[in-house]
C-alpha atoms as a PDB file:
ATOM      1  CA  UNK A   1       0.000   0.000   0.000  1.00  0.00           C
ATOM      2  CA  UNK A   2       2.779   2.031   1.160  1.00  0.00           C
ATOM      3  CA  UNK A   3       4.311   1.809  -2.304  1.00  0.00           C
ATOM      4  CA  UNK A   4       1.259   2.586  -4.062  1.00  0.00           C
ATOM      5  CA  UNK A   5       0.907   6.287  -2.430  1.00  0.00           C
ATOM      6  CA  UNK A   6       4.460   7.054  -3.258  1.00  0.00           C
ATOM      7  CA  UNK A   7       3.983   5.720  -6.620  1.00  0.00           C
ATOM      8  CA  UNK A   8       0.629   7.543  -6.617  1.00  0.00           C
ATOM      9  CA  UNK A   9       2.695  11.051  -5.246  1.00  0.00           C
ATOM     10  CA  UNK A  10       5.994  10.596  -7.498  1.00  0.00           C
ATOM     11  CA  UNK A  11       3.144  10.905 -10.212  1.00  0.00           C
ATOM     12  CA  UNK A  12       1.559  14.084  -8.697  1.00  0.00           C
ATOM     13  CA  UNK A  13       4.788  15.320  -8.521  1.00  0.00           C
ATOM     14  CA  UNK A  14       5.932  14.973 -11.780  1.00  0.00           C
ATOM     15  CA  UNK A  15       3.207  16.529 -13.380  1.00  0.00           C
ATOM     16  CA  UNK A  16       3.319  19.574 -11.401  1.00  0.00           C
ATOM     17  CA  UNK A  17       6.734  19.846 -12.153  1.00  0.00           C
ATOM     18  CA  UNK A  18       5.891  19.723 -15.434  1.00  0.00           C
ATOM     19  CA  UNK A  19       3.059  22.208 -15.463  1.00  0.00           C
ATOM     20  CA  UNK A  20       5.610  24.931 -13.829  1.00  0.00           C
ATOM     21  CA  UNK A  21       8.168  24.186 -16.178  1.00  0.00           C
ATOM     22  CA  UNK A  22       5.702  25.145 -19.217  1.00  0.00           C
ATOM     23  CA  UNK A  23       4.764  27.602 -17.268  1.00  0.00           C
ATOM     24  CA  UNK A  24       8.095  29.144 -17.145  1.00  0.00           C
ATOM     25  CA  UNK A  25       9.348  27.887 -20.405  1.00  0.00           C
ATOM     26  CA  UNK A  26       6.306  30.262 -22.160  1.00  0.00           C
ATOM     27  CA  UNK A  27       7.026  32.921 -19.389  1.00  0.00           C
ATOM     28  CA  UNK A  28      10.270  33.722 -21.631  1.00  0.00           C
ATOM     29  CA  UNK A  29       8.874  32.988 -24.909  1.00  0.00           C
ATOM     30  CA  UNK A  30       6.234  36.058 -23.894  1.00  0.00           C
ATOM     31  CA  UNK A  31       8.680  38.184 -22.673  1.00  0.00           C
ATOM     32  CA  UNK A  32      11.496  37.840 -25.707  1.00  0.00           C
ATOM     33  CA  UNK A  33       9.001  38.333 -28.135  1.00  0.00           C
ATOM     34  CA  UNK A  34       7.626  41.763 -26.814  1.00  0.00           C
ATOM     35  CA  UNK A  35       5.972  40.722 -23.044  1.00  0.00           C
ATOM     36  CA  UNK A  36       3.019  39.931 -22.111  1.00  0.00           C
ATOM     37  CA  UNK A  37       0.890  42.998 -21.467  1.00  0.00           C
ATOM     38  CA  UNK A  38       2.096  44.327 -24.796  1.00  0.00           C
ATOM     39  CA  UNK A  39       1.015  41.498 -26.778  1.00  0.00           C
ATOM     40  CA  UNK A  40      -2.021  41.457 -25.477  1.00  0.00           C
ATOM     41  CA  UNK A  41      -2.470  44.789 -25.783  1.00  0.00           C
ATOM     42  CA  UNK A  42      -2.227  44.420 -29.472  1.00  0.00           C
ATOM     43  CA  UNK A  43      -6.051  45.129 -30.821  1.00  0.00           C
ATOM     44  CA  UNK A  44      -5.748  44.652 -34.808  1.00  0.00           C
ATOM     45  CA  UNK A  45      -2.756  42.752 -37.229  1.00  0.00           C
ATOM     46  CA  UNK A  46      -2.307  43.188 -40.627  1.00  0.00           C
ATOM     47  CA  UNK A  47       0.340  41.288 -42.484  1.00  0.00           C
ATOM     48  CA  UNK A  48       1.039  41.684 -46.417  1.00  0.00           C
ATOM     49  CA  UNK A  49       2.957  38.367 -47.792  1.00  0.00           C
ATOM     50  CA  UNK A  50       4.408  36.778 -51.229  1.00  0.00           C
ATOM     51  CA  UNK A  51       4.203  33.206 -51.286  1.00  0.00           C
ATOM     52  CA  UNK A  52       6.939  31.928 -54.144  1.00  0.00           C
ATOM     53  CA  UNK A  53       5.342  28.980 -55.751  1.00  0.00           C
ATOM     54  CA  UNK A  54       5.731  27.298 -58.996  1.00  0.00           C
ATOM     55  CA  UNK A  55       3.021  25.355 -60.914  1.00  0.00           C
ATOM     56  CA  UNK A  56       3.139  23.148 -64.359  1.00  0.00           C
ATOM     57  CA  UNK A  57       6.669  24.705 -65.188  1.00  0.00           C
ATOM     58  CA  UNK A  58       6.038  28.467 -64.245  1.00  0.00           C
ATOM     59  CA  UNK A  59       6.824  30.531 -61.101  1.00  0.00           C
ATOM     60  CA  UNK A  60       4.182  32.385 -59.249  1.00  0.00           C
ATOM     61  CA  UNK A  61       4.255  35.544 -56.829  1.00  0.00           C
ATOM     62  CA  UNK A  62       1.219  34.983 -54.873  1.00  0.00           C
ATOM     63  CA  UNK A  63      -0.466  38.293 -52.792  1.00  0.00           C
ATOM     64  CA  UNK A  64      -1.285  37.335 -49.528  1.00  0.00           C
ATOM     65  CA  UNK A  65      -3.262  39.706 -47.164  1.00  0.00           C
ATOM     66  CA  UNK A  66      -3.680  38.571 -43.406  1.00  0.00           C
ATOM     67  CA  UNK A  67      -6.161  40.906 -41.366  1.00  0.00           C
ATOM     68  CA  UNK A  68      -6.969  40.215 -37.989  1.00  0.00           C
ATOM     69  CA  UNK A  69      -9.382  42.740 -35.395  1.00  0.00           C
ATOM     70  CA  UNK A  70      -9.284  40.713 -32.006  1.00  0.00           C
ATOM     71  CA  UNK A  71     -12.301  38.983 -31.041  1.00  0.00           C
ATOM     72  CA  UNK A  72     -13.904  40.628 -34.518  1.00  0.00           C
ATOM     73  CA  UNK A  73     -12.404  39.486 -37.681  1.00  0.00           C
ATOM     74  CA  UNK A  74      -9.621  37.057 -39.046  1.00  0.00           C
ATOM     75  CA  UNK A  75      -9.540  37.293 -42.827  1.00  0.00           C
ATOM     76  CA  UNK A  76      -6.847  35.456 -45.006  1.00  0.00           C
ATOM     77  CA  UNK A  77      -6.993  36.620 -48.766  1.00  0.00           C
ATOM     78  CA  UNK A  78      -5.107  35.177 -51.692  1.00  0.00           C
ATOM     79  CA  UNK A  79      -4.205  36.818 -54.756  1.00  0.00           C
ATOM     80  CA  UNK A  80      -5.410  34.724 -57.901  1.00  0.00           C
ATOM     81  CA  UNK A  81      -3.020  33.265 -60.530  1.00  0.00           C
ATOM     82  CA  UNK A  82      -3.697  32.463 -64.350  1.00  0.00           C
ATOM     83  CA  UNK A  83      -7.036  34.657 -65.082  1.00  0.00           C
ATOM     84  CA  UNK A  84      -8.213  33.154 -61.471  1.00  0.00           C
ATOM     85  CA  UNK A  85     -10.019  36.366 -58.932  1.00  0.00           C
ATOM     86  CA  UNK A  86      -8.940  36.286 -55.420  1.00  0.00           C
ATOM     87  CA  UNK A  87     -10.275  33.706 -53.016  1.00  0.00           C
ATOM     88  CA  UNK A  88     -10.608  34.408 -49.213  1.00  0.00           C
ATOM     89  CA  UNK A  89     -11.543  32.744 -45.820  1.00  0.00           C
ATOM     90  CA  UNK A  90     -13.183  35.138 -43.261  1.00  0.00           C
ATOM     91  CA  UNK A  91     -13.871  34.339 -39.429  1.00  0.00           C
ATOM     92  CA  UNK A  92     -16.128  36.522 -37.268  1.00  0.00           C
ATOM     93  CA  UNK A  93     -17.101  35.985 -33.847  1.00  0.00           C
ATOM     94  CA  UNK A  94     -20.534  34.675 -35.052  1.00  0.00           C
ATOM     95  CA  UNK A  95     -20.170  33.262 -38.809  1.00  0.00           C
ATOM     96  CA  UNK A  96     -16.955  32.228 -41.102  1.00  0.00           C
ATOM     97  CA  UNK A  97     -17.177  31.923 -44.890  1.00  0.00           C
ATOM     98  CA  UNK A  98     -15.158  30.188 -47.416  1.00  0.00           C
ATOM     99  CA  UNK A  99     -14.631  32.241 -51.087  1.00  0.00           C
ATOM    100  CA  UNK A 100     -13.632  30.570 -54.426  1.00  0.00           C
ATOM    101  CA  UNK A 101     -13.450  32.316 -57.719  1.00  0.00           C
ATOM    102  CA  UNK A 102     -14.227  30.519 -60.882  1.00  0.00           C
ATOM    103  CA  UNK A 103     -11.527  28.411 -61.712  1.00  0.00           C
ATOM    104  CA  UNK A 104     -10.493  27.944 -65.406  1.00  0.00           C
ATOM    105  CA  UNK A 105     -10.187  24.083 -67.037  1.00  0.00           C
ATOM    106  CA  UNK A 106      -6.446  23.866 -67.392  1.00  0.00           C
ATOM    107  CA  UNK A 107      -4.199  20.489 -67.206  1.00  0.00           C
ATOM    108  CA  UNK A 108      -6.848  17.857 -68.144  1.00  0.00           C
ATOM    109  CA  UNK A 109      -9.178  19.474 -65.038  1.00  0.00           C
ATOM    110  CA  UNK A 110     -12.574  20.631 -65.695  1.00  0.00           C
ATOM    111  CA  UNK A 111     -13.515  24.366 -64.393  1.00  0.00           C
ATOM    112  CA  UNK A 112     -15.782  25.283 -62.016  1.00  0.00           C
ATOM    113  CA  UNK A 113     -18.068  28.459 -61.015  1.00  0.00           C
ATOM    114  CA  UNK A 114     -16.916  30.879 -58.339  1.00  0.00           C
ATOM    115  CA  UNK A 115     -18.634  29.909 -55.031  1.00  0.00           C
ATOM    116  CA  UNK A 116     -19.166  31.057 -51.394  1.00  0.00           C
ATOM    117  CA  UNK A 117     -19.406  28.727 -48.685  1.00  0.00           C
ATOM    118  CA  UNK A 118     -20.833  29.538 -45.091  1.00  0.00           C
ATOM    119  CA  UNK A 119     -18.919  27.229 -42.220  1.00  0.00           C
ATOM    120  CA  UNK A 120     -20.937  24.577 -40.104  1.00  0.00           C
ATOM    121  CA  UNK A 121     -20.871  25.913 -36.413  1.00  0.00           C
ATOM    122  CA  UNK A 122     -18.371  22.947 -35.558  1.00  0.00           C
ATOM    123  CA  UNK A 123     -15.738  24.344 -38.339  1.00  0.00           C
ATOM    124  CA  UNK A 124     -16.090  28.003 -37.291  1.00  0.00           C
ATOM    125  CA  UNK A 125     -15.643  27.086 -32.947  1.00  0.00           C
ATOM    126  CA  UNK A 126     -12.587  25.024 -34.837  1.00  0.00           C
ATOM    127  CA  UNK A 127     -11.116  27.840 -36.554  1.00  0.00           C
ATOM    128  CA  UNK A 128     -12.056  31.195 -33.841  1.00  0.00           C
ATOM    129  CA  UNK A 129      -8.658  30.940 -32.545  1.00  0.00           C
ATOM    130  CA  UNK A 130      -7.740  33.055 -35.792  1.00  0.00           C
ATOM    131  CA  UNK A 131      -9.657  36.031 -33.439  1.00  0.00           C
ATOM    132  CA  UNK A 132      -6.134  36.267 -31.796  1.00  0.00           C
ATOM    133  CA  UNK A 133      -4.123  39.054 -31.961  1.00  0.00           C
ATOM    134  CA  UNK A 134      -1.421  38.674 -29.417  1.00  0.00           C
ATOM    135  CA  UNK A 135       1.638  38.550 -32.004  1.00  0.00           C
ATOM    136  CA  UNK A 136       2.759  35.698 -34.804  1.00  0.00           C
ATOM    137  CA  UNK A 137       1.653  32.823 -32.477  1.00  0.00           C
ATOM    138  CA  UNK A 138      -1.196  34.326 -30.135  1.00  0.00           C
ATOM    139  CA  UNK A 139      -2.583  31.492 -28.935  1.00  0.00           C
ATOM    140  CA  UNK A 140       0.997  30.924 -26.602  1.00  0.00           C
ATOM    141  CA  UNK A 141       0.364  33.994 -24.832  1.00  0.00           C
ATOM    142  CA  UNK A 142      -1.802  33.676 -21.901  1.00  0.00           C
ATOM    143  CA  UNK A 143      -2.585  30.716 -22.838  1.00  0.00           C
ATOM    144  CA  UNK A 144      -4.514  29.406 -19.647  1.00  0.00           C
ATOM    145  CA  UNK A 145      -6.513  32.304 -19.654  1.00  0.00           C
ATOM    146  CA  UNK A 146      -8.101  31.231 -22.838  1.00  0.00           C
ATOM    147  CA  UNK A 147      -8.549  27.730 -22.114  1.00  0.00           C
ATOM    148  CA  UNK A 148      -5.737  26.367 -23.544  1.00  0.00           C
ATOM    149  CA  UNK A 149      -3.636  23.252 -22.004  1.00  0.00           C
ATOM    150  CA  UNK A 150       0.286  23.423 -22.847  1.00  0.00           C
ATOM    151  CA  UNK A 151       2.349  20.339 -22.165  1.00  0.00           C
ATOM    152  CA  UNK A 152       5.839  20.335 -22.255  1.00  0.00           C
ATOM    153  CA  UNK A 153       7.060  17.329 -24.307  1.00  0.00           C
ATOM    154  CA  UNK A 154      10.790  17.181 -24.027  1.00  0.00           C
ATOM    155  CA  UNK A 155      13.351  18.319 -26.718  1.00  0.00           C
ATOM    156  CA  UNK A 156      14.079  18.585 -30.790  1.00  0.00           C
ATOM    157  CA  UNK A 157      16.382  20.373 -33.434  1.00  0.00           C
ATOM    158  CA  UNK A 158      15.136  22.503 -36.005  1.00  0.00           C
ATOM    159  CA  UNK A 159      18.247  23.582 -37.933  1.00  0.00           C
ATOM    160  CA  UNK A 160      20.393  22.168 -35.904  1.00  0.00           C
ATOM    161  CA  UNK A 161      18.871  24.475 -33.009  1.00  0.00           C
ATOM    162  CA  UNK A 162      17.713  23.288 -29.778  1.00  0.00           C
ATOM    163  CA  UNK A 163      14.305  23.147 -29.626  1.00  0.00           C
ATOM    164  CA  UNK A 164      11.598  22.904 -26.641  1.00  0.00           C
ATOM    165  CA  UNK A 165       8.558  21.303 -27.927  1.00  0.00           C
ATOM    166  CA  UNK A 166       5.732  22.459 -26.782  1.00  0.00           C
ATOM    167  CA  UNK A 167       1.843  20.942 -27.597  1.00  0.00           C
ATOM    168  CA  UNK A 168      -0.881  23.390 -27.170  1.00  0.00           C
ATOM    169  CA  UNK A 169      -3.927  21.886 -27.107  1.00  0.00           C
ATOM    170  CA  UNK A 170      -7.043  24.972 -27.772  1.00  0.00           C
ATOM    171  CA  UNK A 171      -9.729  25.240 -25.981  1.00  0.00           C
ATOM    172  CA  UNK A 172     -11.631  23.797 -29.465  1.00  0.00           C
ATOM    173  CA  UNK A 173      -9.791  21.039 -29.276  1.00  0.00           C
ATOM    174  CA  UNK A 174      -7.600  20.973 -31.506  1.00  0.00           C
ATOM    175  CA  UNK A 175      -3.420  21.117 -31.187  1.00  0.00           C
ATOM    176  CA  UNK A 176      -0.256  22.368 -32.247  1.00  0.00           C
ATOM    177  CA  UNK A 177       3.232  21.265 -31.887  1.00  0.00           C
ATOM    178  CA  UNK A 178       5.319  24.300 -30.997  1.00  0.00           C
ATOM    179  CA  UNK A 179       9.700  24.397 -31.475  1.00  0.00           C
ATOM    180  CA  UNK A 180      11.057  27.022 -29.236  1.00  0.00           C
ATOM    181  CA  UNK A 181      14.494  27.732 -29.825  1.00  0.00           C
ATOM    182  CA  UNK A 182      16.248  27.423 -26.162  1.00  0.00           C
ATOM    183  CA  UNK A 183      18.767  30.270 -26.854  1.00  0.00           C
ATOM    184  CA  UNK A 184      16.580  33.575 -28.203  1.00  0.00           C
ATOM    185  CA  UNK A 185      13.007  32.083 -26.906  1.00  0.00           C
ATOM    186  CA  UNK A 186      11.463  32.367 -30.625  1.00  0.00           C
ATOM    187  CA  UNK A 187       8.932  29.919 -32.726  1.00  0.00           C
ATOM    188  CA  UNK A 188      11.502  28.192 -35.101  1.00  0.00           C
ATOM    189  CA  UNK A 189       8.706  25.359 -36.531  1.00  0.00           C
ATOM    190  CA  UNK A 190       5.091  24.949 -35.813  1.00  0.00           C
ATOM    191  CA  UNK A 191       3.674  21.287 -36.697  1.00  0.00           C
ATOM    192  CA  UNK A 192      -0.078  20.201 -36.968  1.00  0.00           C
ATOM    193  CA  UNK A 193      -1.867  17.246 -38.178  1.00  0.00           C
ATOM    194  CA  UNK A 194      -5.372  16.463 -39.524  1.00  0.00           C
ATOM    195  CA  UNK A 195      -7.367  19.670 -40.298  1.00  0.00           C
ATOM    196  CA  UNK A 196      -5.082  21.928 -37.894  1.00  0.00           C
ATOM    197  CA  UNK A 197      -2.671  21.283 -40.924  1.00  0.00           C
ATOM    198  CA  UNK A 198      -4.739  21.983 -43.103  1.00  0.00           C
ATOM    199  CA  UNK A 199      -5.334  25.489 -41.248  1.00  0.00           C
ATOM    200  CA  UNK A 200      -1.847  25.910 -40.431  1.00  0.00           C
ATOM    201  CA  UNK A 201      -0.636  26.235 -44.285  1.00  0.00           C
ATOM    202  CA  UNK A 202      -3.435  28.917 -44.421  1.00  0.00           C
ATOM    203  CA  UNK A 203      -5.108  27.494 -47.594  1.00  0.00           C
ATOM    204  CA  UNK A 204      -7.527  25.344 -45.569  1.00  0.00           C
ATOM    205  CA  UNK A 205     -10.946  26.964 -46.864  1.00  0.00           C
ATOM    206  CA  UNK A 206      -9.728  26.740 -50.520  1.00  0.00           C
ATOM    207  CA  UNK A 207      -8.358  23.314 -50.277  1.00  0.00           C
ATOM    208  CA  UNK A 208     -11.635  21.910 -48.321  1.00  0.00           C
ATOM    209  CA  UNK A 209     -13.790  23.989 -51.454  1.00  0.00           C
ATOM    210  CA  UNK A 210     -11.645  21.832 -53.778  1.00  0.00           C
ATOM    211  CA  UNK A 211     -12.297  18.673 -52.002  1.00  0.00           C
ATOM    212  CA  UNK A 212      -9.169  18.148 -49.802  1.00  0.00           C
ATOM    213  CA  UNK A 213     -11.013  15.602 -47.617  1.00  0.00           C
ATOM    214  CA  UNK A 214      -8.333  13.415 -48.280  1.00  0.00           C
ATOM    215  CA  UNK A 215      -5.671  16.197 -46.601  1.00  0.00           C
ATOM    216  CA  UNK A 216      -6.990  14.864 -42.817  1.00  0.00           C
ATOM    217  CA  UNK A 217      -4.275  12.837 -42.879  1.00  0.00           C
ATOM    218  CA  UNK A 218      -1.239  15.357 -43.590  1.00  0.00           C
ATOM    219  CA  UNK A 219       1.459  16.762 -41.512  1.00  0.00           C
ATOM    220  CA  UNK A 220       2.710  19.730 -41.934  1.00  0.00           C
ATOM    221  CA  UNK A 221       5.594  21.769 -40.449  1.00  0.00           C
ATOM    222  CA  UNK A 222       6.074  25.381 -41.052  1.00  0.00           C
ATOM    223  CA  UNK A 223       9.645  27.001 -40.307  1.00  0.00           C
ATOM    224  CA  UNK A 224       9.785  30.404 -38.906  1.00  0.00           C
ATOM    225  CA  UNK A 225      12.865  33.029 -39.217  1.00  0.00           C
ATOM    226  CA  UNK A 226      13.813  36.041 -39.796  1.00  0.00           C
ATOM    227  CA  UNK A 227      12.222  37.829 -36.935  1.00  0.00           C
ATOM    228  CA  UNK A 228      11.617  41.466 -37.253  1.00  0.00           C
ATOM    229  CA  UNK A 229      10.946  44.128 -34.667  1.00  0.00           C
ATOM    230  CA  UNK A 230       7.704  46.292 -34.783  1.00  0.00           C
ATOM    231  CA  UNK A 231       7.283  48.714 -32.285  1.00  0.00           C
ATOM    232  CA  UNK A 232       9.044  45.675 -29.618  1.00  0.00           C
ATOM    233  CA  UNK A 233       7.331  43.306 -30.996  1.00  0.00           C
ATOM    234  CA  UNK A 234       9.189  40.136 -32.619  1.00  0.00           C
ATOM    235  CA  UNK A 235       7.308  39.207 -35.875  1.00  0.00           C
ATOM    236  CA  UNK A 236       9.039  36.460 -38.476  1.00  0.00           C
ATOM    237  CA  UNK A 237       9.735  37.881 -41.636  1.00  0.00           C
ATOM    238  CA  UNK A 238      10.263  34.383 -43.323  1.00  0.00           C
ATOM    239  CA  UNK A 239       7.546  30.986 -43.298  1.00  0.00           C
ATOM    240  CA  UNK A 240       8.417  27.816 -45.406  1.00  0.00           C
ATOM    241  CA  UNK A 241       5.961  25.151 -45.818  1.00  0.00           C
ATOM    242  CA  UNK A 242       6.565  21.521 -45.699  1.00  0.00           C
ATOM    243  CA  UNK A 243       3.289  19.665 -46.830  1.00  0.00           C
ATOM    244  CA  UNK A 244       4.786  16.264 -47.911  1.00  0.00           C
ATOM    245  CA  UNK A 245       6.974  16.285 -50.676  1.00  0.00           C
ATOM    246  CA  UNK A 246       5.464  20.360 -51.908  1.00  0.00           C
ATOM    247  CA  UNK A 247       7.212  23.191 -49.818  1.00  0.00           C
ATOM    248  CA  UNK A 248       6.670  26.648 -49.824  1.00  0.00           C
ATOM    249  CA  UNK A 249       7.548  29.533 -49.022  1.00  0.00           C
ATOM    250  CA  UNK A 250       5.826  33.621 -47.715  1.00  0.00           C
ATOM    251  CA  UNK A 251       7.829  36.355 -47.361  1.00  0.00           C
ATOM    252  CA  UNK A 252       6.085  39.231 -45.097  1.00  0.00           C
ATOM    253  CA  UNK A 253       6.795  42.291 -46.727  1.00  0.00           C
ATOM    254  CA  UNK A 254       4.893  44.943 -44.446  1.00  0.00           C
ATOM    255  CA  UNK A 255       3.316  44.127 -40.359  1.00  0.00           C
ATOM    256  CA  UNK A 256       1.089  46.834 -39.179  1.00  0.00           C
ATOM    257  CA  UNK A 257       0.379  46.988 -35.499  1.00  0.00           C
ATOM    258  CA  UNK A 258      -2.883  48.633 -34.000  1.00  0.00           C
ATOM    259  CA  UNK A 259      -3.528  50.661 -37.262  1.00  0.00           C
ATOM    260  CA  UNK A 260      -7.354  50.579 -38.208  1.00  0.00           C
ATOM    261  CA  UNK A 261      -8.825  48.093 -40.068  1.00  0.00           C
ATOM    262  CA  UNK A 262     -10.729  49.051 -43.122  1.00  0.00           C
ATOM    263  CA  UNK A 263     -14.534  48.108 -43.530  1.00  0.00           C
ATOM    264  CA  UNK A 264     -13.910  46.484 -46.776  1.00  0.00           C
ATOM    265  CA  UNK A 265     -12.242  43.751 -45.322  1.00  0.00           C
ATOM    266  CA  UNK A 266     -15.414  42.433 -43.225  1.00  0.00           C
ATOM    267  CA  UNK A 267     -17.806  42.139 -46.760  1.00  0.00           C
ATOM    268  CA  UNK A 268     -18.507  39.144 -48.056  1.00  0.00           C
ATOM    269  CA  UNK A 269     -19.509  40.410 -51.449  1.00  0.00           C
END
């Protein structure tokens, strides 16, 4: 019996261990990337982006436009290639929607008809933590204030950089696989499975539109660098995208901080 409690308390004892050193762990990941209070003090973030892509034997420059009014709006839209309009994915606090221009028949694959797709309630609780504003990776920030649960799950290399890895699991349920370099206290990789993937690469309305069903079984890892300061806070300049054997990769070219957000970008037509 005797040996059960201690077994029982070792346990216990562990775990709390392990709670405080997460706790402390994202204590300095806050604070080298700007502190807490000013992160969260951050009310709208607007991110312009090139994604360098190439398709059937051509390169691409892709716009990207990344809009976010905490608690209000997330709104993701992507410039369109080869006579294609832009296609977006917007999140409120009560609805999301899913945008797909007309698409052309090109490479054996019949076109289709621009459409506009309201989420299921399940898919827009799934996706609200876009609402987050607190820096590059606001769900880490006060992250037990907004339900989150962040485990601590031993070491990795990204780089050859020492890594803590850190799984955040949201208050919707799903999770993320944080790598937090142990020397500067910065994102270096971000890994997600299933349809946080497919959220993570930031094409998850337009590849669920095409019929990416089969994508619930992906990894992905994105790669962060090239951190920039705005104002004190630490913003990466630099994303590649591993999604099996295609990689990417978005350049930010321009992060505004607090500066309003214009009406235009909460219309759905």
């Amino acid at each position: 019996m005797k040996s059960f409690v201690m077994a029982v308390l070792l346990l216990l004892t562990g775990l709390l261990a392990g709670a405080q050193d997460v706790k402390e762990l994202l204590a300095k990941f806050e604070e080298a990337n700007g502190g807490r209070q000013k992160l969260k003090a951050i009310k709208t973030l607007q991110v312009e982006s090139v994604m360098k892509m190439s398709m059937m034997g051509q390169s691409f420059d892709i716009n990207i436009n990344a809009i976010r009014e905490r608690g209000k709006l997330y709104r993701r839209e992507i410039g369109g290639i080869m006579g294609m309009g832009n296609s977006w994915t917007m999140i409120t606090d009560t609805a999301g929607y899913n945008y797909l221009p007309s698409l052309p028949s090109f490479g054996g694959m019949q076109g289709s008809s621009a459409s506009l797709n309201k989420m299921a309630d399940e898919e827009l609780k799934q996706q609200q933590y876009e609402l987050d504003c607190a820096g590059a990776f606001g769900p880490l920030v006060d992250y037990a204030a907004k339900g989150h649960q962040a485990e601590y799950l031993g070491m990795g290399k990204v780089n050859k950089q020492d890594c803590y890895k850190i799984k955040l699991t949201l208050a919707s349920g799903g999770s993320l696989l944080y790598f937090i370099d142990t020397t500067a206290n910065r994102v270096q990789m971000v890994e997600a499975s299933g349809d946080m993937a497919v959220a993570l690469t930031g094409f998850g309305g337009m590849m669920k539109m095409m019929g990416g069903g089969r994508m619930r079984n992906v990894t992905v890892a994105v790669q962060y660098s090239d951190y920039k300061d705005f104002g004190g806070i630490a913003y990466p300049m630099k994303q590649v995208i591993n999604l099996g054997q295609v990689v990417t990769t978005v350049e930010n070219m321009d992060v505004k901080i607090n500066e309003p957000v214009d009406e235009v970008w909460y219309r759905i037509k």
